[in-house]
C-alpha atoms as a PDB file:
ATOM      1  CA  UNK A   1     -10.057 122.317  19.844  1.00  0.00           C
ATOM      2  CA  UNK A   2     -11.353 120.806  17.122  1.00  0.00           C
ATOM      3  CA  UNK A   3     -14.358 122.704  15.534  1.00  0.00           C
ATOM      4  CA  UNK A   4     -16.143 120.122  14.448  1.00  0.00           C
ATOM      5  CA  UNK A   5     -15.927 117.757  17.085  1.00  0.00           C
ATOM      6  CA  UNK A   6     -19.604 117.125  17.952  1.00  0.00           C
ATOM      7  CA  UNK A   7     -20.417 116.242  14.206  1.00  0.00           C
ATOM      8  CA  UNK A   8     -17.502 113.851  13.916  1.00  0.00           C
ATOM      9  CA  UNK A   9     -18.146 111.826  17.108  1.00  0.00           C
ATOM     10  CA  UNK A  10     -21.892 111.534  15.658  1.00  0.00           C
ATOM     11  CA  UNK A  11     -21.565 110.772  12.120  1.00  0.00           C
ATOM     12  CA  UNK A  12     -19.014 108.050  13.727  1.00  0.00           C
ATOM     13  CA  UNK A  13     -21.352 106.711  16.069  1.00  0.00           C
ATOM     14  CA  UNK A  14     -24.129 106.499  13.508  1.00  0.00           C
ATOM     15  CA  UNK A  15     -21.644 104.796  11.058  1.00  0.00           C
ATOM     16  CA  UNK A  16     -20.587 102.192  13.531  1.00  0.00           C
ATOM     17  CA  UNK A  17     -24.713 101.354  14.929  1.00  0.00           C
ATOM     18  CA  UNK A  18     -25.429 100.980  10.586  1.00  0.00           C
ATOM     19  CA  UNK A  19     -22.295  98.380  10.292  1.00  0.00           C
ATOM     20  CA  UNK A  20     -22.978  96.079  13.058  1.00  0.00           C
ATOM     21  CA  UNK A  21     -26.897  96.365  12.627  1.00  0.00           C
ATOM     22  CA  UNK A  22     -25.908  95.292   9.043  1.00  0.00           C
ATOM     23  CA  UNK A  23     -23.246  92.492  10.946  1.00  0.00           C
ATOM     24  CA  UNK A  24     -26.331  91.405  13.109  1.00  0.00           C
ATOM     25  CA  UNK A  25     -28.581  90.854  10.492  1.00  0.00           C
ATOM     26  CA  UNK A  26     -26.218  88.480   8.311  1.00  0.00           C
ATOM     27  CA  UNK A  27     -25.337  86.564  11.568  1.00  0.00           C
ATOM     28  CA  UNK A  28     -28.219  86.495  14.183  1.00  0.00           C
ATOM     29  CA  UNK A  29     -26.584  83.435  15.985  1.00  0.00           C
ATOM     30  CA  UNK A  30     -23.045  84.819  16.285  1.00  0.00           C
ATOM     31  CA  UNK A  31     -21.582  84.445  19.889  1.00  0.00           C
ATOM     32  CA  UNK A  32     -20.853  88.007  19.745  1.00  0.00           C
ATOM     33  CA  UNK A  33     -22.175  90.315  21.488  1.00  0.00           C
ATOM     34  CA  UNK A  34     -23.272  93.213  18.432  1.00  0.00           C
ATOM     35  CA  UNK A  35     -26.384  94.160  20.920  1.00  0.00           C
ATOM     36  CA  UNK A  36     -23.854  95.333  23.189  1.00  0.00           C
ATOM     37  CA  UNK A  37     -22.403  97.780  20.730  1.00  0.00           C
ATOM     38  CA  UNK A  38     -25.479  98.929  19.331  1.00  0.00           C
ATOM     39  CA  UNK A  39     -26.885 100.573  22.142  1.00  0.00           C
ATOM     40  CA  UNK A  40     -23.685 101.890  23.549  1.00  0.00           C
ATOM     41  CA  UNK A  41     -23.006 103.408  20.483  1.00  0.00           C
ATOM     42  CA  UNK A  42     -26.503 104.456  19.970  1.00  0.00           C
ATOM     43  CA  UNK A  43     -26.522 106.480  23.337  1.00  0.00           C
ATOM     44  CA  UNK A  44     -23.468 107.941  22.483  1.00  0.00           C
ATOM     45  CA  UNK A  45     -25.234 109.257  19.164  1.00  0.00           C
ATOM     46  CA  UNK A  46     -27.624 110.450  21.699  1.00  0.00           C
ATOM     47  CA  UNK A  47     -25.534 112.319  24.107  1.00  0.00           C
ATOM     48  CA  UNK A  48     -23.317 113.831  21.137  1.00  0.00           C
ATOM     49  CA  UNK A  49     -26.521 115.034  19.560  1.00  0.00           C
ATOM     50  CA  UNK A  50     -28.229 116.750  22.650  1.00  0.00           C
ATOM     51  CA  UNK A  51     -24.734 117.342  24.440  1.00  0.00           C
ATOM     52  CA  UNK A  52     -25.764 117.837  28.351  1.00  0.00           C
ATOM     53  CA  UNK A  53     -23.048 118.980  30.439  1.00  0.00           C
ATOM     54  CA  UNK A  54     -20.025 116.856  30.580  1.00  0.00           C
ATOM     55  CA  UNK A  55     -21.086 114.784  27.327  1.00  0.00           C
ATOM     56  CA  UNK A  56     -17.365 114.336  26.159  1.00  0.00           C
ATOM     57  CA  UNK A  57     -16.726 112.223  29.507  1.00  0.00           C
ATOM     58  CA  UNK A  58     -19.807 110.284  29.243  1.00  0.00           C
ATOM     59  CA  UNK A  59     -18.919 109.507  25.833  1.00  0.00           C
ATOM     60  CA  UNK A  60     -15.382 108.345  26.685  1.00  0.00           C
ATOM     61  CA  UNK A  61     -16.835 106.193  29.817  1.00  0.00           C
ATOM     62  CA  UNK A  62     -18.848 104.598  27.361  1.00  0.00           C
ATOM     63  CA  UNK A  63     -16.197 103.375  24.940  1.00  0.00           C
ATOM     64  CA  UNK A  64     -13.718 102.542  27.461  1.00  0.00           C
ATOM     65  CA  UNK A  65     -17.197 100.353  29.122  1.00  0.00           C
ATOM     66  CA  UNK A  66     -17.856  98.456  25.341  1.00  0.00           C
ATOM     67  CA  UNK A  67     -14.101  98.053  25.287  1.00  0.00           C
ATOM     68  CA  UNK A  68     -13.610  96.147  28.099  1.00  0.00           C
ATOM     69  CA  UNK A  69     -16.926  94.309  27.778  1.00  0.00           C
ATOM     70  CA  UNK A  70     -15.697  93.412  24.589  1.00  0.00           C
ATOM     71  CA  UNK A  71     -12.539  91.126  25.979  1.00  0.00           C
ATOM     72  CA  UNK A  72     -14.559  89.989  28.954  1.00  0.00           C
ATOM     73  CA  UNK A  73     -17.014  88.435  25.829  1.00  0.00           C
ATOM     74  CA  UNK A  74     -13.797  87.112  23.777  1.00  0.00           C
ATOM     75  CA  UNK A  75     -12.453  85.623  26.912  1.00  0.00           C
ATOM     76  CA  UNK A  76     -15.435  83.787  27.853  1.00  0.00           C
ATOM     77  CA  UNK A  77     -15.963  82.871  24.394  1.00  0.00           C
ATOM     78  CA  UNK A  78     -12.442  81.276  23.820  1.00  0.00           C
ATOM     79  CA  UNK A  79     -12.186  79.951  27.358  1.00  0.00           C
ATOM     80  CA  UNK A  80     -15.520  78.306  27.327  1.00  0.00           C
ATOM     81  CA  UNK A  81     -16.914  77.753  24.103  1.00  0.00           C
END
């Protein structure tokens, strides 16, 4: 419903690839995982701007997928490291 959904998931996906490419290049050596993020959030950038068929649920699998990667990397990093 909202009418400017398409341009709001994009400008945020854009905004969050610029912060942790910025992130990545003060701290090249971090144990996290800012790779990770960068390309999810770049192919949701992708999928928001061409917008195939079903793009909204693609989107939303990959958040939920760089969520949960996301604890599985804090939880080997405070378990093992």
């Amino acid at each position: 419903m909202f009418p400017y959904k398409n341009t709001f998931i994009l400008f945020f996906a854009l905004s969050i690839v610029a912060f942790f490419l910025y992130k990545q290049s003060i701290n090249p050596r971090s144990w996290k995982n800012y790779v990770r993020t960068i390309i999810l959030y770049s192919a949701i950038a992708v999928l928001s701007y061409l917008r195939p068929p079903r793009w909204e649920q693609y989107v939303g699998l990959l958040i939920l997928v760089d969520v949960a990667m996301g604890q599985q990397t804090w939880y080997i990093a405070k378990t093992y490291l």
